[in-house]
Protein backbone atom coordinates (compact mmCIF):
# COMPACT_ATOMS: atom_id res chain seq x y z
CA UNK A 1 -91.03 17.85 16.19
CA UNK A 2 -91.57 16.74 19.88
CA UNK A 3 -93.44 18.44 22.30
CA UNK A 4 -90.16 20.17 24.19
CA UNK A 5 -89.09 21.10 20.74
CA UNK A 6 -92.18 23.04 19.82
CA UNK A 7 -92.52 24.31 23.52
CA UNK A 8 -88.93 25.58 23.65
CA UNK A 9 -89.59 27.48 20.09
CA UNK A 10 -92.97 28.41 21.38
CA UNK A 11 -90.75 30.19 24.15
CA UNK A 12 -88.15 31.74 21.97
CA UNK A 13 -85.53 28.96 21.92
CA UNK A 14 -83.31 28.51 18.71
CA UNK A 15 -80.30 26.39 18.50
CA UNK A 16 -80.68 26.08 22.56
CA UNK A 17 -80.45 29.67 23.04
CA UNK A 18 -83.06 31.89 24.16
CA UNK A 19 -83.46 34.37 21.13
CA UNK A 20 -85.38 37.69 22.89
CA UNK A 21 -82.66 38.00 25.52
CA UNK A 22 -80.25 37.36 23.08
CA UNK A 23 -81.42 40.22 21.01
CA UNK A 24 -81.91 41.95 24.15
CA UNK A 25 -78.37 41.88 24.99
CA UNK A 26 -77.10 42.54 21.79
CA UNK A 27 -78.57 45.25 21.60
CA UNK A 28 -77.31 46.82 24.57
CA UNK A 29 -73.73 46.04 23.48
CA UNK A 30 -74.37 47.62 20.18
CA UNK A 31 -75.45 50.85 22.11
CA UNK A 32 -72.59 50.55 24.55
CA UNK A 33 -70.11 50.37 21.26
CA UNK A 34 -71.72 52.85 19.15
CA UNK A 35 -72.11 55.15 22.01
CA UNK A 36 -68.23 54.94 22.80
CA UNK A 37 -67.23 55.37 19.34
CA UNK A 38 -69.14 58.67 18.76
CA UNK A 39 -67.76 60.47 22.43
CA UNK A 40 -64.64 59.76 23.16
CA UNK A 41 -61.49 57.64 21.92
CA UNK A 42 -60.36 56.79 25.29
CA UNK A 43 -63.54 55.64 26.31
CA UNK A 44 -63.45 53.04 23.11
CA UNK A 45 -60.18 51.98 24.76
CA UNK A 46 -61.52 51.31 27.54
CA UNK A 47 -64.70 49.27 26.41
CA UNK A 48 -61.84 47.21 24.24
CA UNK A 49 -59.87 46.25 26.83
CA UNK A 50 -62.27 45.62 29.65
CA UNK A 51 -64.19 42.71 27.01
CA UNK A 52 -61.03 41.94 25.59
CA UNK A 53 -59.91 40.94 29.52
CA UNK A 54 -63.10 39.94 30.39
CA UNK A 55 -62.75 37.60 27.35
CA UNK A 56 -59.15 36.29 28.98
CA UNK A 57 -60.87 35.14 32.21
CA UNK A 58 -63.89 33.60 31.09
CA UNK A 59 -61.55 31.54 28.71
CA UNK A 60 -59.40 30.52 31.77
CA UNK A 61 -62.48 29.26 33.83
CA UNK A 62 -63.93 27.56 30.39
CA UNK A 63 -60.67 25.88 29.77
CA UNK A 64 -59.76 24.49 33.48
CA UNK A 65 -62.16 21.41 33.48
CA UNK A 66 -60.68 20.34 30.00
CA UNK A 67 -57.53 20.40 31.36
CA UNK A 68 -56.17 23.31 29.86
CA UNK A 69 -54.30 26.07 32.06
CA UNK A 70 -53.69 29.44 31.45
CA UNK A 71 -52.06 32.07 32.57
CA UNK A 72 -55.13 34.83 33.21
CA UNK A 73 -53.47 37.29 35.35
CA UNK A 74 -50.82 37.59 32.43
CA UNK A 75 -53.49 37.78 29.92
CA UNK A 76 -55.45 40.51 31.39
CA UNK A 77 -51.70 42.49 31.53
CA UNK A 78 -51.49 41.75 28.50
CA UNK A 79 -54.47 43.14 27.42
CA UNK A 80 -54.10 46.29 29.23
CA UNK A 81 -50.60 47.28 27.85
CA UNK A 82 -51.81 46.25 24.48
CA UNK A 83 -54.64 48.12 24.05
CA UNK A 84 -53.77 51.19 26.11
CA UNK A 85 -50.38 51.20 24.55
CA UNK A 86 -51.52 50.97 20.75
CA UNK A 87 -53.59 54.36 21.91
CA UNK A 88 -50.66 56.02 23.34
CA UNK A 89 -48.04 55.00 21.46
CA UNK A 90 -49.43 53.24 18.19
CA UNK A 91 -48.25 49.94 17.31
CA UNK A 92 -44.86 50.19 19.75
CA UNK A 93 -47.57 49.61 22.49
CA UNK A 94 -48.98 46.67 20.64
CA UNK A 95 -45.11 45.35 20.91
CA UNK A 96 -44.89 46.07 24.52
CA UNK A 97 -47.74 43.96 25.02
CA UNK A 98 -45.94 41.04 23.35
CA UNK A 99 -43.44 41.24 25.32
CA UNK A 100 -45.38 41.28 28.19
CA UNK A 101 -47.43 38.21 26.79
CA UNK A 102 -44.17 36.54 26.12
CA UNK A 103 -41.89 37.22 29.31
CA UNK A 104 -44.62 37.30 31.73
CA UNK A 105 -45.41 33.80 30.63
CA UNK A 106 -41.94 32.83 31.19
CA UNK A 107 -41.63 34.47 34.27
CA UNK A 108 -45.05 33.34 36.01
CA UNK A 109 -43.82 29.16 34.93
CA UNK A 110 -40.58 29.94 36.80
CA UNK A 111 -42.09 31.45 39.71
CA UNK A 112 -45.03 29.20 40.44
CA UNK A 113 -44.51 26.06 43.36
CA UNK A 114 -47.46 24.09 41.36
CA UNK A 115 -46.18 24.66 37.94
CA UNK A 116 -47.60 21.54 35.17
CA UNK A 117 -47.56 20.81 31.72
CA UNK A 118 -45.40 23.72 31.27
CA UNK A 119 -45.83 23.46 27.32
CA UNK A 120 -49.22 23.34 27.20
CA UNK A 121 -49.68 26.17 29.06
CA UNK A 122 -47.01 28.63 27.62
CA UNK A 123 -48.73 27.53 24.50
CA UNK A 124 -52.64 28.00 25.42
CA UNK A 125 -51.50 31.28 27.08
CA UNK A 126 -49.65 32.35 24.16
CA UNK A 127 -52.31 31.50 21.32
CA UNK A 128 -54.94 33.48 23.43
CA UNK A 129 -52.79 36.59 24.16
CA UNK A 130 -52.62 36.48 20.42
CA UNK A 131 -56.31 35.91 19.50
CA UNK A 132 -57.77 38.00 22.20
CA UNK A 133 -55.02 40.83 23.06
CA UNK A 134 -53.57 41.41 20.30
CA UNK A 135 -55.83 41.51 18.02
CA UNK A 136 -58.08 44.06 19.99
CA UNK A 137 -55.75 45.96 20.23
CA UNK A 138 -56.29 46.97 16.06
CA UNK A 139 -59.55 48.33 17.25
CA UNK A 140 -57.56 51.26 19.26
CA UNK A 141 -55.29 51.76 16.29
CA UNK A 142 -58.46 52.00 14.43
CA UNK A 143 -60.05 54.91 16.81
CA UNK A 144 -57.30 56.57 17.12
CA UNK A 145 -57.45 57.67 13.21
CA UNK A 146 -58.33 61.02 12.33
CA UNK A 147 -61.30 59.11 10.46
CA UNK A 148 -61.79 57.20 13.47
CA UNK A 149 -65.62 56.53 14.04
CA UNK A 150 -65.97 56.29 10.28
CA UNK A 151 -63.14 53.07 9.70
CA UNK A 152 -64.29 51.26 13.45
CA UNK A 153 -67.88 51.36 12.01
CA UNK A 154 -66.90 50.16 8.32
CA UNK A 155 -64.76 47.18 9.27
CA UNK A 156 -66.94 46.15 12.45
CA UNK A 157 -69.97 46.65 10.25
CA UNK A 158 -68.64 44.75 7.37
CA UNK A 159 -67.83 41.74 8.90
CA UNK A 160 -71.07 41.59 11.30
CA UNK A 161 -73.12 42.35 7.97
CA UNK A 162 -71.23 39.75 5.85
CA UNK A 163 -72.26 36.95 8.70
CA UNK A 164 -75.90 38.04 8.58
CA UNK A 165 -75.91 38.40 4.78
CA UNK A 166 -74.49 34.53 4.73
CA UNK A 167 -76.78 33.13 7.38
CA UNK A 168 -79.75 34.70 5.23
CA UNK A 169 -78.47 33.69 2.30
CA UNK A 170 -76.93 29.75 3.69
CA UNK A 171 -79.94 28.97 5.28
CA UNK A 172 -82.49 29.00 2.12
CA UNK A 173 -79.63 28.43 -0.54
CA UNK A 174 -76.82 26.84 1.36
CA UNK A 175 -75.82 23.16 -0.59
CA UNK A 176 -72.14 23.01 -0.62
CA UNK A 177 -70.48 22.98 2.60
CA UNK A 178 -67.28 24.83 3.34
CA UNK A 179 -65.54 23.04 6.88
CA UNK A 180 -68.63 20.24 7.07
CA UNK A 181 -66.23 18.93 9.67
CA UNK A 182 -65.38 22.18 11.74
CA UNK A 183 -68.78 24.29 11.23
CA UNK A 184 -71.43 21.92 8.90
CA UNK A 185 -73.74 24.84 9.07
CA UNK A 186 -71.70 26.84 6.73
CA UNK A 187 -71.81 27.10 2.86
CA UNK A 188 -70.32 28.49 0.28
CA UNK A 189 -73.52 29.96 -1.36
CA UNK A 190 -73.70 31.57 2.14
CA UNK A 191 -70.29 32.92 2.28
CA UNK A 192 -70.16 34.56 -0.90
CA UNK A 193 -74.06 35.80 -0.80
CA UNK A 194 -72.74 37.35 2.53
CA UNK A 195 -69.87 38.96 1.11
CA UNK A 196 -72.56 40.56 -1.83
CA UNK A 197 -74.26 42.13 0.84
CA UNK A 198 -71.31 43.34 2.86
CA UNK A 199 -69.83 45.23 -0.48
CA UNK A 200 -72.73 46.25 -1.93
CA UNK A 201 -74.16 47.98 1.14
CA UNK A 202 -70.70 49.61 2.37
CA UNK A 203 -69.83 50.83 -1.66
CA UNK A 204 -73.76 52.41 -1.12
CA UNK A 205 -73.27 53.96 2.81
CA UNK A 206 -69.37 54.73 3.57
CA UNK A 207 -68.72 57.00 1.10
CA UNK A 208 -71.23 59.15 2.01
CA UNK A 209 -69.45 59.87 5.72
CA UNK A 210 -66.10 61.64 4.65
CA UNK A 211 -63.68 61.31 2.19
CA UNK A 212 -61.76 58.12 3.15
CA UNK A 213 -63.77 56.12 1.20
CA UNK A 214 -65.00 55.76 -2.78
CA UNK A 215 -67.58 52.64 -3.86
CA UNK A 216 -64.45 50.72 -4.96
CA UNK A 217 -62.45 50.95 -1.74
CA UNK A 218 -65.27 50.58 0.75
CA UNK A 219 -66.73 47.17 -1.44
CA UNK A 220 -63.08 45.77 -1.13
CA UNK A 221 -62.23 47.01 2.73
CA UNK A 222 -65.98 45.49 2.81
CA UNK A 223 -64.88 42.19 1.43
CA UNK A 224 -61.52 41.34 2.99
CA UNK A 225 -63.09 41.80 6.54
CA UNK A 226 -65.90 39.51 5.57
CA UNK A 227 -63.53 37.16 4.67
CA UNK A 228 -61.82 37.40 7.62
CA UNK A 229 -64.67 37.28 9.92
CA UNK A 230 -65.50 34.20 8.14
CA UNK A 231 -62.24 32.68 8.57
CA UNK A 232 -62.35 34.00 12.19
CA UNK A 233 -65.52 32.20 13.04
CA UNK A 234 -64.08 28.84 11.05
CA UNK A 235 -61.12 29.02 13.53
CA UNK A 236 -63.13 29.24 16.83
CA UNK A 237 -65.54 26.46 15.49
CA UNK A 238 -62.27 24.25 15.36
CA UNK A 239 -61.04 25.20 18.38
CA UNK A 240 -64.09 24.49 20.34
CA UNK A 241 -65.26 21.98 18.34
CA UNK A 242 -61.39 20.49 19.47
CA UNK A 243 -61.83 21.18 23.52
CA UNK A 244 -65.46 19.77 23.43
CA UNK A 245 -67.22 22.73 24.42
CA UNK A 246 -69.87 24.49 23.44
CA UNK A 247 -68.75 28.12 23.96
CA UNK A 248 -65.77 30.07 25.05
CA UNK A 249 -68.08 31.93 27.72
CA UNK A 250 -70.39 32.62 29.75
CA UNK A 251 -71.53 36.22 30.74
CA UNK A 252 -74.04 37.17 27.61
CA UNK A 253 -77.16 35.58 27.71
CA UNK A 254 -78.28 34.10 24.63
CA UNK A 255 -74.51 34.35 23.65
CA UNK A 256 -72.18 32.51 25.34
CA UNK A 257 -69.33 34.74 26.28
CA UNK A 258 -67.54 37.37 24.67
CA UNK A 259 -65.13 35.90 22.40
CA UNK A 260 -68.08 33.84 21.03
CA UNK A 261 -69.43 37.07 19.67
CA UNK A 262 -66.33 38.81 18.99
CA UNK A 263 -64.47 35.80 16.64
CA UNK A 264 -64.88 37.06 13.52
CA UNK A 265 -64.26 40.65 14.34
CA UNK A 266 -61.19 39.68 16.18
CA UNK A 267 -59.73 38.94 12.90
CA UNK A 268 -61.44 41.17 10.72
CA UNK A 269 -59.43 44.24 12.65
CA UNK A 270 -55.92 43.83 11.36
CA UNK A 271 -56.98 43.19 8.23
CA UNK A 272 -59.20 46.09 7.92
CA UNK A 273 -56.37 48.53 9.49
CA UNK A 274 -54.12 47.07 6.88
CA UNK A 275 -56.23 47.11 3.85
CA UNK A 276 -57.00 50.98 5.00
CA UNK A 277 -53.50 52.04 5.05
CA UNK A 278 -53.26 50.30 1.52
CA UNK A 279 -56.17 52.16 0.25
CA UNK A 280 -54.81 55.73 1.64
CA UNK A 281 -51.43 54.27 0.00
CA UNK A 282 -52.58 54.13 -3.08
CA UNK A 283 -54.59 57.45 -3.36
């Protein structure tokens, strides 16, 4: 180890980020979250969309010196209709935000004087409308249950739990790696030792807040959205690891941006609102 190695660990640094403010602001967005999700439903909403847009923007400016365009005043539309639409109107709103996503794309191409590489962009502004709007916008439908607190904390939880059950378990007993050429840090021993974690621990704590869950269900909701956080985090990786950059953001320190946090979760949502109404289908 050199001598700026051990001084930047002597200061905190791991994996070039500074780890105390990164816990530092962690932590405040797990108060801000928790705090939302225990007082109101529309103030959930609200936290959802503002990152979610927040997320839209700090993609644009990541993506402009690699060349990529997109549309972020359609995005953050987007991401408004989308998430306060799934609230008001369930997943009609999520469709309305499609469209949105969809024409307004169209609509700002045909209407700009500097338009270029028109594909591209419809493209780029499409897959993140997707990724980013979209997908939030299961978090509302999520709140908006009866059960609401309860099923945001269970599939947020599980797939946050599942990534820090399979970087405890990778980093000691990781050998085989899953994406070596996307994410080389990642390992099967890891993955599933995450996944352990995630099941056992939610079969042990969710069914103790309501009636929504049994051991069986919350172990497999527990599961899938590990999965999918997993497979979440893989696709970022490849997309960054495509672009050249390091992060999708900016604005967290110790983080990156938003969407470099959010990934996994991102994808975890859908699945967890899906595998939920399975469960209460099958009860």
């Amino acid at each position: 180890m050199t001598g700026d190695q051990a001084a930047g660990r002597s200061r905190g640094m791991i994996g070039g980020r500074n780890l105390p403010v990164a816990i530092a602001v962690g932590l405040v967005l797990a108060g801000l979250f928790l705090g939302t999700v225990f007082w109101r439903a529309e103030a959930f909403m609200v936290i959802v969309v503002l990152f979610a847009g927040t997320a839209c923007v700090e993609a644009g400016r990541v993506l402009r010196p690699v060349g990529i365009h997109l549309l972020v005043a359609v995005l953050v539309m987007t991401t408004v209709v989308s998430g306060a639409g799934a609230f008001l109107v369930g997943s009609t709103g999520q469709v309305a935000g499609i469209a949105v996503l969809l024409g307004g794309s169209v609509l700002a191409l045909l209407l700009s004087e500097q338009r270029r590489q028109v594909l591209s962009t419809l493209a780029a502004t499409i897959l993140f409308g997707l990724w980013i709007a979209f997908l939030a916008s299961y978090a509302v439908l999520l709140i908006d249950r009866a059960d609401g607190p309860v099923v945001v904390l269970a599939v947020i939880g599980s797939a946050v739990v599942a990534d820090i059950g399979g970087y405890a378990f990778g980093v000691p007993f990781g050998r085989h790696k899953v994406a070596p050429s996307i994410s080389p840090n990642k390992s099967w021993e890891g993955l599933i030792g995450g996944l352990a974690v995630a099941g056992g621990l939610a079969a042990l704590v969710l069914p103790r807040f309501g009636e929504t869950f049994d051991p069986g269900s919350a172990a497999v909701l527990a599961v899938l959205c590990g999965v999918a956080a997993f497979v979440g985090d893989l696709f970022e990786s490849m997309v960054k690891r495509d672009l050249g950059v390091k992060d999708l953001g900016f604005l967290l320190p110790g983080h990156g941006g938003i969407l470099d946090r959010v990934d996994g979760i991102l994808v975890a949502l859908p699945v967890g609102y899906y595998a939920l109404l399975a469960i209460a289908g099958s009860g």
